[in-house]
C-alpha atoms as a PDB file:
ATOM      1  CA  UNK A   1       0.000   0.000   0.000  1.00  0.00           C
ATOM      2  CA  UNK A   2       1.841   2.776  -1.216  1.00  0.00           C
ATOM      3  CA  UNK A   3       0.389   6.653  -0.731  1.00  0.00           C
ATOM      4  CA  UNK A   4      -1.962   6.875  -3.607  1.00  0.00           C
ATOM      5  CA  UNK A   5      -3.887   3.907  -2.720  1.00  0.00           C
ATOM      6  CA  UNK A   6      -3.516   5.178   1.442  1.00  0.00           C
ATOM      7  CA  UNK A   7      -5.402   8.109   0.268  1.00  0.00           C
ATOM      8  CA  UNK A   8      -8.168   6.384  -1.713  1.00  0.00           C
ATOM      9  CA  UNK A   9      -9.200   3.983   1.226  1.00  0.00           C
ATOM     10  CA  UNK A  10      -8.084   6.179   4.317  1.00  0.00           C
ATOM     11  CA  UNK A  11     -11.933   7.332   5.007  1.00  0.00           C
ATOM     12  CA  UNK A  12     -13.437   4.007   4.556  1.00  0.00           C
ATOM     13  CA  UNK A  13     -15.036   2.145   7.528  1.00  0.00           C
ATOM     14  CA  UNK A  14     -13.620  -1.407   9.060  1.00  0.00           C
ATOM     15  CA  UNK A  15     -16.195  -3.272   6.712  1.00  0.00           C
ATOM     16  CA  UNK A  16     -16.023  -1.599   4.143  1.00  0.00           C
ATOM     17  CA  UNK A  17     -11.827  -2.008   3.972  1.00  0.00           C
ATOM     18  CA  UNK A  18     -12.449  -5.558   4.326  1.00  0.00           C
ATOM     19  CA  UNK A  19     -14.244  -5.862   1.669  1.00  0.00           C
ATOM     20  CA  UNK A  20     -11.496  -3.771  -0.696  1.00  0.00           C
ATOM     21  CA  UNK A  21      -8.748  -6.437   0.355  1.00  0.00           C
ATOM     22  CA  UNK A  22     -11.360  -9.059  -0.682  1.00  0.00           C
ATOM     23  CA  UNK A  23     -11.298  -7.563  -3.741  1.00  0.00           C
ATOM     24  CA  UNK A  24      -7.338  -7.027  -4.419  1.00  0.00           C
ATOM     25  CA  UNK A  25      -6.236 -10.544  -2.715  1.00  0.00           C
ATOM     26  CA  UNK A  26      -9.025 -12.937  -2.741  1.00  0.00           C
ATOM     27  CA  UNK A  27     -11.243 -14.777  -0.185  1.00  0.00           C
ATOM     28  CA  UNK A  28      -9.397 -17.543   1.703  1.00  0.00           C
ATOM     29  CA  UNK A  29     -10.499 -20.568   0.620  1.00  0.00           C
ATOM     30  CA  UNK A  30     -10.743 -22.546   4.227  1.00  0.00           C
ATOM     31  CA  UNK A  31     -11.052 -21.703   7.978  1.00  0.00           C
ATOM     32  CA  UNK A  32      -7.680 -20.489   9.802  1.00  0.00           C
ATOM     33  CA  UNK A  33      -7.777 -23.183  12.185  1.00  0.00           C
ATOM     34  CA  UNK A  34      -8.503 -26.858  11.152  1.00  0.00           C
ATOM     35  CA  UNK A  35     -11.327 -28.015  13.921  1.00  0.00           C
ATOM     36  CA  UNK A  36     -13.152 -26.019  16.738  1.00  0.00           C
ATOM     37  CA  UNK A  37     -10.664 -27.356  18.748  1.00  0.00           C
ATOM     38  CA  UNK A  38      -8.584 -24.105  17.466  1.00  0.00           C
ATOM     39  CA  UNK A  39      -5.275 -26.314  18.134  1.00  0.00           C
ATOM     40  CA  UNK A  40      -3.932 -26.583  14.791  1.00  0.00           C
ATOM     41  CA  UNK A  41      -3.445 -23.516  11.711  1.00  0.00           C
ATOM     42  CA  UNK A  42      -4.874 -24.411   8.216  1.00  0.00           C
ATOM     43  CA  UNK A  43      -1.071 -24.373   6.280  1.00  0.00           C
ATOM     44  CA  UNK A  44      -3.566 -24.729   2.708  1.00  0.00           C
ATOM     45  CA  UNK A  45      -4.763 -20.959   3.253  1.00  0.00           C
ATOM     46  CA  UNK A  46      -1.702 -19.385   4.057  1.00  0.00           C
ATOM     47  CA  UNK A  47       0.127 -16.912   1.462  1.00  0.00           C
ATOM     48  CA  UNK A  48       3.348 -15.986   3.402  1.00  0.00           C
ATOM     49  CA  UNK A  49       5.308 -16.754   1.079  1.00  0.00           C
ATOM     50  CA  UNK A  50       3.468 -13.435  -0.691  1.00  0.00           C
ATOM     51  CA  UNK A  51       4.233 -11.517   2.310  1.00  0.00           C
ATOM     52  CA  UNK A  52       0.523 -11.919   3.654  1.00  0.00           C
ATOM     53  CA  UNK A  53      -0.588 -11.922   6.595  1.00  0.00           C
ATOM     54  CA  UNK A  54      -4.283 -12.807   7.656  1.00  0.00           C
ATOM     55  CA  UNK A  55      -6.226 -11.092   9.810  1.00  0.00           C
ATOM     56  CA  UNK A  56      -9.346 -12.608  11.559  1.00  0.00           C
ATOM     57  CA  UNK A  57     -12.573  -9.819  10.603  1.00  0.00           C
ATOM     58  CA  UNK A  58     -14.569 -10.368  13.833  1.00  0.00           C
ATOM     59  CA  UNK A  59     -11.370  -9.338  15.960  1.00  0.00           C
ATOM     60  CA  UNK A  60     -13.761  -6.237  15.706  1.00  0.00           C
ATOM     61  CA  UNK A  61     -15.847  -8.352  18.403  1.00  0.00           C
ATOM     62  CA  UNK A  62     -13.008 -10.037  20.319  1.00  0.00           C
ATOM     63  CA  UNK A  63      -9.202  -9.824  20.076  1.00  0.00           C
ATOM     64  CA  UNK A  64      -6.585 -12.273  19.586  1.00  0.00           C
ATOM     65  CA  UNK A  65      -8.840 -14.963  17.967  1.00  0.00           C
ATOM     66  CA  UNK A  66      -5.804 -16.729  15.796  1.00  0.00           C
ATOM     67  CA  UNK A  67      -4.952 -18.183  19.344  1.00  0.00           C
ATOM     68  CA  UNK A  68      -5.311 -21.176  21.168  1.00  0.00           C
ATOM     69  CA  UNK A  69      -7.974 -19.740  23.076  1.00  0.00           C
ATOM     70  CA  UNK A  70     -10.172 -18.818  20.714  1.00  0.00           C
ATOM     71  CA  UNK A  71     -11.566 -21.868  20.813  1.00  0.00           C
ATOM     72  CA  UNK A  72     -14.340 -20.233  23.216  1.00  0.00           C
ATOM     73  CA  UNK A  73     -15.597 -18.117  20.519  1.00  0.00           C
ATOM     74  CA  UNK A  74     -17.679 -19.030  17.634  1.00  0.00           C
ATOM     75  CA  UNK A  75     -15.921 -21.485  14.832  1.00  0.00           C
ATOM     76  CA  UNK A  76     -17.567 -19.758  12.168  1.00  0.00           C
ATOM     77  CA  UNK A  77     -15.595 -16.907  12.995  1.00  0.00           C
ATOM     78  CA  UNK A  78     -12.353 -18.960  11.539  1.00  0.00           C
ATOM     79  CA  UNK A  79     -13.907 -19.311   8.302  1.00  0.00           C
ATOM     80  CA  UNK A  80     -12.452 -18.091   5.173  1.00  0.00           C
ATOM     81  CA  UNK A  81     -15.518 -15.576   5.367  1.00  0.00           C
ATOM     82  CA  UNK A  82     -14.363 -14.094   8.120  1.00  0.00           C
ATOM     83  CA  UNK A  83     -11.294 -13.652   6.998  1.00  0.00           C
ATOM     84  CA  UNK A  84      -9.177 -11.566   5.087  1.00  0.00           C
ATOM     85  CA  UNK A  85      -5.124 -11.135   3.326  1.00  0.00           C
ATOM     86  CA  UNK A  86      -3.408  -8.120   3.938  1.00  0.00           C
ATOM     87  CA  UNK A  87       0.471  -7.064   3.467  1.00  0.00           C
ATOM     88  CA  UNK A  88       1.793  -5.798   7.177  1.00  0.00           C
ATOM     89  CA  UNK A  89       0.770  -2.618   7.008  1.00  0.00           C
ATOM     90  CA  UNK A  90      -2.585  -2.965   5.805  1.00  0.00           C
ATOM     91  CA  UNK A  91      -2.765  -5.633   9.060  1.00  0.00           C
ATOM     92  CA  UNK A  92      -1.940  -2.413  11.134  1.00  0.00           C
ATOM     93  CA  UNK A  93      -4.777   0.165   9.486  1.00  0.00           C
ATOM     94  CA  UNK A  94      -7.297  -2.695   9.875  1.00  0.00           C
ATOM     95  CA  UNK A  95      -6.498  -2.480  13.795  1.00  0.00           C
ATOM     96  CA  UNK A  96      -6.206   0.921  14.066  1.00  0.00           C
ATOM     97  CA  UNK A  97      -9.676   0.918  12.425  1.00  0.00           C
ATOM     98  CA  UNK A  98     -11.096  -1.454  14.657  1.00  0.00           C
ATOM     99  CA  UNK A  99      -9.630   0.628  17.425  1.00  0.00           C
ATOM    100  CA  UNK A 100     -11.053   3.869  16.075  1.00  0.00           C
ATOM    101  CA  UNK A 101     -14.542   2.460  15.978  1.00  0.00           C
ATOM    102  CA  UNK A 102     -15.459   0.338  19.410  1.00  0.00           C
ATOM    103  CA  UNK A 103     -12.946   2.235  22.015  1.00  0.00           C
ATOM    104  CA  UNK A 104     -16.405   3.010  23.835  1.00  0.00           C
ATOM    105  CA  UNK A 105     -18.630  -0.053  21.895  1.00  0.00           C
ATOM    106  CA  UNK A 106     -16.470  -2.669  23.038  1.00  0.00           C
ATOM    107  CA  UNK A 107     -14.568  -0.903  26.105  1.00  0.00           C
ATOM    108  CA  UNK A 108     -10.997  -0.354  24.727  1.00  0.00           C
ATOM    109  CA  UNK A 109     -10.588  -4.590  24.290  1.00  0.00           C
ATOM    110  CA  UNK A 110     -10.328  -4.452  20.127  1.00  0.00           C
ATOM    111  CA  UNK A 111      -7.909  -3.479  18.274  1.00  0.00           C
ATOM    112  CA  UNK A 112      -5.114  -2.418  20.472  1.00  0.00           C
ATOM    113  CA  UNK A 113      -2.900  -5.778  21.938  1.00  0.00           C
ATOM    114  CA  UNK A 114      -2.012  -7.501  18.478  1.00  0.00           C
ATOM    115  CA  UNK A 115      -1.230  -3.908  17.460  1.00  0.00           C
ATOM    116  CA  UNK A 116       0.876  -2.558  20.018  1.00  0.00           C
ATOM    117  CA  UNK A 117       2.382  -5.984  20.827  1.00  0.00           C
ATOM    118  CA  UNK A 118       3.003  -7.339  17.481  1.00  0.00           C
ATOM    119  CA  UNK A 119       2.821  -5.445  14.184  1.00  0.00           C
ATOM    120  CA  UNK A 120       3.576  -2.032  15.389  1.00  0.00           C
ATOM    121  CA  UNK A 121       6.725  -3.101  16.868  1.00  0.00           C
ATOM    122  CA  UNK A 122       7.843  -5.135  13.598  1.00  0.00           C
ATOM    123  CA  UNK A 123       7.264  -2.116  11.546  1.00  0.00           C
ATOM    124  CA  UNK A 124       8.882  -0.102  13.375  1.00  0.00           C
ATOM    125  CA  UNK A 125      12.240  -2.240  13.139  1.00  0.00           C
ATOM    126  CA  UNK A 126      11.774  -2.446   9.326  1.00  0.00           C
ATOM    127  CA  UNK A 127      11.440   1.345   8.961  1.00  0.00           C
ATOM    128  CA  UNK A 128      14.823   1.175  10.999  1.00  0.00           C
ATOM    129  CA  UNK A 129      16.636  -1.024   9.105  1.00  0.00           C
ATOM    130  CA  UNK A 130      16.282  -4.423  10.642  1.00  0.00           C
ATOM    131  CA  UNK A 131      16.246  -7.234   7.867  1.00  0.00           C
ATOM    132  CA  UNK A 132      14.871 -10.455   8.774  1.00  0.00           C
ATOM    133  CA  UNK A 133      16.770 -14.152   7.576  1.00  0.00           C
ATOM    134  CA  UNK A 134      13.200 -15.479   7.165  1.00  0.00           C
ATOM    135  CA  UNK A 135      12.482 -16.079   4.122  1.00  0.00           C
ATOM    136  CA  UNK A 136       8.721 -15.309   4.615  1.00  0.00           C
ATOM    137  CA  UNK A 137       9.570 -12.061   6.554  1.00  0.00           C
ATOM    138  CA  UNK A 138      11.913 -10.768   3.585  1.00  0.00           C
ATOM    139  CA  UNK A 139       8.896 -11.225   0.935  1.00  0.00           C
ATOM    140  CA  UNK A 140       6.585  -9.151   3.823  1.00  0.00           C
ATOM    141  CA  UNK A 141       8.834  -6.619   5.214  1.00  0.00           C
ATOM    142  CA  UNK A 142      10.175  -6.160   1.443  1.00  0.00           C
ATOM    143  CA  UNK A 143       6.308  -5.304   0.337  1.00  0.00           C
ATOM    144  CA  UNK A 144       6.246  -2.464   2.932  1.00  0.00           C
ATOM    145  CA  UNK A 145       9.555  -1.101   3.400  1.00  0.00           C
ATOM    146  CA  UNK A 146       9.177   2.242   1.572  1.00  0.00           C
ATOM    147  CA  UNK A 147       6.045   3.262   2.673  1.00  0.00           C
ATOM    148  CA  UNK A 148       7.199   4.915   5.795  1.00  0.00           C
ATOM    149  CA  UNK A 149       5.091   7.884   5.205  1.00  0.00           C
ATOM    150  CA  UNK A 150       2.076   5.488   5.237  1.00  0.00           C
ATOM    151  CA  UNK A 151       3.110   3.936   8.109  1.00  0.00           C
ATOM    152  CA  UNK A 152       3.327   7.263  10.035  1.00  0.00           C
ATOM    153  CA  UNK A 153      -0.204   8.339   8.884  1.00  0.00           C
ATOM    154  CA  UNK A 154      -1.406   5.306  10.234  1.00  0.00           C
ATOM    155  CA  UNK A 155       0.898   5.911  13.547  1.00  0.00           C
ATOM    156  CA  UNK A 156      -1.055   9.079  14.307  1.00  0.00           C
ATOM    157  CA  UNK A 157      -4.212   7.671  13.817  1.00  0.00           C
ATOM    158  CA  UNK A 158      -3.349   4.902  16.361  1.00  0.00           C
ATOM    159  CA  UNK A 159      -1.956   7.232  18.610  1.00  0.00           C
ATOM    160  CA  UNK A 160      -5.084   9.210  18.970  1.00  0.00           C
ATOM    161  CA  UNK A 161      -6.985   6.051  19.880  1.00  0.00           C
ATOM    162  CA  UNK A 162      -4.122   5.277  22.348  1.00  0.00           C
ATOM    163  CA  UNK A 163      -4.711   8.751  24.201  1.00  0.00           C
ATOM    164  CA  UNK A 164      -8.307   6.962  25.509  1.00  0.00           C
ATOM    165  CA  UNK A 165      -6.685   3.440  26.376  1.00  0.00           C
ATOM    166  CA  UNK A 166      -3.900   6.079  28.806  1.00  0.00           C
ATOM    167  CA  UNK A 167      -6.484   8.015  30.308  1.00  0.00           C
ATOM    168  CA  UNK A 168      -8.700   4.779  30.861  1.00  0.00           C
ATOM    169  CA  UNK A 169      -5.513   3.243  32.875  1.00  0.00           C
ATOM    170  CA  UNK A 170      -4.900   6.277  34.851  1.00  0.00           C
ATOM    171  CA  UNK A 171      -8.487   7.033  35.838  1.00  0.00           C
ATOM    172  CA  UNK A 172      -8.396   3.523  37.080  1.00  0.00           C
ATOM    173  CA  UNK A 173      -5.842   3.224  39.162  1.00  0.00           C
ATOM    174  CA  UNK A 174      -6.837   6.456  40.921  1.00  0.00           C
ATOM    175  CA  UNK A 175     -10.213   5.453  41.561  1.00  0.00           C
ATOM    176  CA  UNK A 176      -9.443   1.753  42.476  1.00  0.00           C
ATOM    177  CA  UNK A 177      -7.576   3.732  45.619  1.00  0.00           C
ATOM    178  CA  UNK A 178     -11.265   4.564  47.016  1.00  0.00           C
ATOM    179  CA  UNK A 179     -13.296   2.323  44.791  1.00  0.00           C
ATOM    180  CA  UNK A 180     -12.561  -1.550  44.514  1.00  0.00           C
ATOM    181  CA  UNK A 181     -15.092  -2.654  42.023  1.00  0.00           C
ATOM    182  CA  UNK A 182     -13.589  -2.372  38.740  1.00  0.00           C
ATOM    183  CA  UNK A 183     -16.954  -3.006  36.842  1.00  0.00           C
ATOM    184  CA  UNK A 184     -18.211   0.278  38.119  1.00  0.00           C
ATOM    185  CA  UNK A 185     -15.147   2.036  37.496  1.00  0.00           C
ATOM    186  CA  UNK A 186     -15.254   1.506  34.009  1.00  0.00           C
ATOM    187  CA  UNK A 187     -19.102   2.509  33.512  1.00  0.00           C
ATOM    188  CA  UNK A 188     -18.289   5.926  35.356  1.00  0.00           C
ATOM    189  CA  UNK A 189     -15.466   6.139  32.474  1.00  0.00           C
ATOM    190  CA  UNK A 190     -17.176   5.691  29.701  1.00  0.00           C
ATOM    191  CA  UNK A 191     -20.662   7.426  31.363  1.00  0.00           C
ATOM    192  CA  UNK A 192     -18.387  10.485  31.643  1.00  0.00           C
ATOM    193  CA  UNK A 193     -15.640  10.153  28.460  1.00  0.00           C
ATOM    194  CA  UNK A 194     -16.328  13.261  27.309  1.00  0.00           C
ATOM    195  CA  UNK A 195     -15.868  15.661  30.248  1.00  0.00           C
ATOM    196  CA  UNK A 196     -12.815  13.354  31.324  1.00  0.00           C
ATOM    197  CA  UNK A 197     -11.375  13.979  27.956  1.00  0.00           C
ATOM    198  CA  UNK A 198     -11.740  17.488  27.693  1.00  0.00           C
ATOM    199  CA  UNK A 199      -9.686  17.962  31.372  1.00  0.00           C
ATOM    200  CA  UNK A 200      -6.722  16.399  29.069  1.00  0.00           C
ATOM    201  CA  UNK A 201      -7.021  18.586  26.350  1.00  0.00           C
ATOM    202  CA  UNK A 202      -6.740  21.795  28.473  1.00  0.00           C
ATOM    203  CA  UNK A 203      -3.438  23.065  27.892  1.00  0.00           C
ATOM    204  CA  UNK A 204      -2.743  20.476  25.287  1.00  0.00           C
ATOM    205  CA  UNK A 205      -2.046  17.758  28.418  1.00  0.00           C
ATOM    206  CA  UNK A 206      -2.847  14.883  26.034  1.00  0.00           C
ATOM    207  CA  UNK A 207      -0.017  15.223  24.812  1.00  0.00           C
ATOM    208  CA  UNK A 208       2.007  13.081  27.277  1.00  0.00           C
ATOM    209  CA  UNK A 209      -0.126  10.562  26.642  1.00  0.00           C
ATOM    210  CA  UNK A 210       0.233   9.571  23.292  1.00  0.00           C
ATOM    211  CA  UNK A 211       2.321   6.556  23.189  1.00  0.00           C
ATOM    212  CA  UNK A 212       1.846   2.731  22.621  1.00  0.00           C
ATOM    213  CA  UNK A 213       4.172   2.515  19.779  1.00  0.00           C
ATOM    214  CA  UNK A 214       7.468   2.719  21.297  1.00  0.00           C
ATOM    215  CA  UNK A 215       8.866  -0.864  21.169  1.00  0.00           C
ATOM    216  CA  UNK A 216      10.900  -3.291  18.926  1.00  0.00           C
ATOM    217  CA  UNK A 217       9.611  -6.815  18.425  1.00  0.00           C
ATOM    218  CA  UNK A 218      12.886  -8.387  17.198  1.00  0.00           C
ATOM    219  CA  UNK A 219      14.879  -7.116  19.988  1.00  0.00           C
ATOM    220  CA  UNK A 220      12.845  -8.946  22.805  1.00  0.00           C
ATOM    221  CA  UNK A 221      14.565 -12.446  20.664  1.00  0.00           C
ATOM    222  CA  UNK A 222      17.900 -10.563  20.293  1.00  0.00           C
ATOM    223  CA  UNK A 223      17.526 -10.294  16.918  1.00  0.00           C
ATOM    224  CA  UNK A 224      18.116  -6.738  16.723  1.00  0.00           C
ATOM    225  CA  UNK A 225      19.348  -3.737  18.525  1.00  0.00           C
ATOM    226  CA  UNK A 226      16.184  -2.004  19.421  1.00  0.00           C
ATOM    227  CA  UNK A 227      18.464   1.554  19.948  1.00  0.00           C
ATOM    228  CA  UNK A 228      18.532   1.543  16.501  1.00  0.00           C
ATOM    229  CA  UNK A 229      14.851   2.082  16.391  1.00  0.00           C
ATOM    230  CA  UNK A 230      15.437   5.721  17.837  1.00  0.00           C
ATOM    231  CA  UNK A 231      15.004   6.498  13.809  1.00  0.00           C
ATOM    232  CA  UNK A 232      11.680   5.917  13.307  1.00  0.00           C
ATOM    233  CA  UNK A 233      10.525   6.911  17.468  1.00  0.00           C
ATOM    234  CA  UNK A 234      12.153  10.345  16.480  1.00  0.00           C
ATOM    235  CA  UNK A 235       9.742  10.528  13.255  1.00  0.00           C
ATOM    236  CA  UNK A 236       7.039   9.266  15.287  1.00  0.00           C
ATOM    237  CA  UNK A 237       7.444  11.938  18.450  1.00  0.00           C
ATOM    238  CA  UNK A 238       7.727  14.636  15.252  1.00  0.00           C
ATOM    239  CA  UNK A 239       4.291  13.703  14.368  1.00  0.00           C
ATOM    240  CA  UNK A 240       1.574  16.515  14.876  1.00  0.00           C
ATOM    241  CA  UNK A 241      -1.631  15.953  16.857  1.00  0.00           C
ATOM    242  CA  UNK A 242      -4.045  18.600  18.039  1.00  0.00           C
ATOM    243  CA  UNK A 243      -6.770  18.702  20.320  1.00  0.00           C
ATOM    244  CA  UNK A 244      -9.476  19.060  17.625  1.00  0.00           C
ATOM    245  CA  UNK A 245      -8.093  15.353  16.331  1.00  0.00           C
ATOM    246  CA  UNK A 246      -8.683  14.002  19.689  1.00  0.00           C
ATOM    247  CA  UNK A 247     -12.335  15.302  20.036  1.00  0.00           C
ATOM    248  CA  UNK A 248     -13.016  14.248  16.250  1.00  0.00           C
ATOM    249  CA  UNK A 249     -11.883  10.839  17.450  1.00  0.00           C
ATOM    250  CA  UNK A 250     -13.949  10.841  20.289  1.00  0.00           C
ATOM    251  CA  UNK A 251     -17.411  11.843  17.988  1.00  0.00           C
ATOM    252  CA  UNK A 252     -16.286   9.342  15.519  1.00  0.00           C
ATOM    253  CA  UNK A 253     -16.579   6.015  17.851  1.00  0.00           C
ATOM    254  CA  UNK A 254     -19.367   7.556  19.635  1.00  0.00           C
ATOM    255  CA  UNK A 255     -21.574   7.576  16.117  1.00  0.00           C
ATOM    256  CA  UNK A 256     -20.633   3.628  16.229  1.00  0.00           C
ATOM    257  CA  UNK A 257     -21.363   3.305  19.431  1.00  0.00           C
ATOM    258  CA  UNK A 258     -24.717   4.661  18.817  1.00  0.00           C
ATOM    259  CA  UNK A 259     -25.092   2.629  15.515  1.00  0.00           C
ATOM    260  CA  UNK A 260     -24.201  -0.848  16.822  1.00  0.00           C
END
């Protein structure tokens, strides 16, 4: 995904982007896992060695479901259906979308983990220079390697999202100090979102809370020297984000909210 075609599919919704990648890669042709049992990956569907990745669709309902665990959810939700092909960076915009839309639907739980834990941290050690021996990885990280300024349009737009997941963590632990219930906590959150976000963006205070997206993925296996990601933090901290953006954000997964 190289500008032009960032620009032509930025303001779609989740669905609707599914449906694009449908259209440029294909439907898989099988479920991701082999039985209910969610034990074993369907090798038939994969395309890795075309630097695909495949990303479950109703992660926009639950995350993580290309684990063991997500054996609890429905099966049909490993169906070829249900899912979809995308390069690495596509992967990443599909989150961030997912993240954009159900922050207050689905209470900050989609979207955000396989990001922050996995693809953003991979990215950023290929826009730094790490090359992978794997021969899979070279044909991926190869399809996406000079599209930084992609990947930092996409960086800002996970980055707003990110502001609500800090806020949520801090307005936690305060409360939990008088408050123990942590069901109730979170209703008062999201019953007052609005007003709590708006005490952030008072002298441009959100600020310090952008983050998620410092961390290297190959370091943690000593793969890579994750100073040498300093590049692409310094391109990320350069990144401009005003107030306005946050309380577009905010109106944005409330008119999901609303619509679900």
């Amino acid at each position: 995904m190289n500008m032009e075609e960032y620009e032509k599919i930025k303001d779609c919704n989740y669905f609707e982007y599914c449906n694009y990648l449908y259209k440029k890669y294909g439907i898989p042709q099988g479920s991701y896992f082999l039985t209910p049992s969610c034990k074993s990956k369907n090798k038939k569907i994969s395309r890795g060695n075309e630097g695909l990745y495949l990303h479950h669709i109703m992660e926009y309902k639950e995350a993580l479901l290309c684990v063991k665990g997500a054996s609890s959810m429905p099966f049909e939700w490993q169906e070829g259906k249900n899912l979809v092909y995308c390069n690495l960076l596509e992967h990443l915009l599909l989150h961030t979308m997912i993240a954009e839309e159900t922050f207050i639907s689905n209470r900050l739980k989609t979207g955000f983990d396989g990001a922050t834990f996995f693809i953003i941290p991979e990215l950023n050690d290929v826009y730094s220079g790490f090359k992978s021996k794997t021969e899979w990885l070279i044909t991926a990280h190869n399809l996406i390697k000079n599209e930084e300024k992609v990947y930092l349009q996409i960086i800002k737009r996970f980055q707003i999202c990110h502001f609500f997941r800090s806020i949520y963590n801090e307005y936690t632990m305060n409360e939990y100090v008088q408050n123990k219930n942590l069901s109730k906590i979170k209703n008062a959150f999201f019953d007052n979102l609005e007003q709590i976000m708006q005490k952030y963006l008072e002298f441009d205070l959100f600020k310090i809370y952008l983050g998620g997206v410092y961390s290297s993925f190959n370091a943690h296996y000593k793969l890579w020297d994750g100073n040498k990601n300093d590049y692409i933090y310094k391109k990320i901290q350069n990144i401009k984000i005003e107030s306005f953006e946050i309380e577009n954000a905010y109106k944005k997964a409330l008119s999901f909210c609303k619509n679900t």
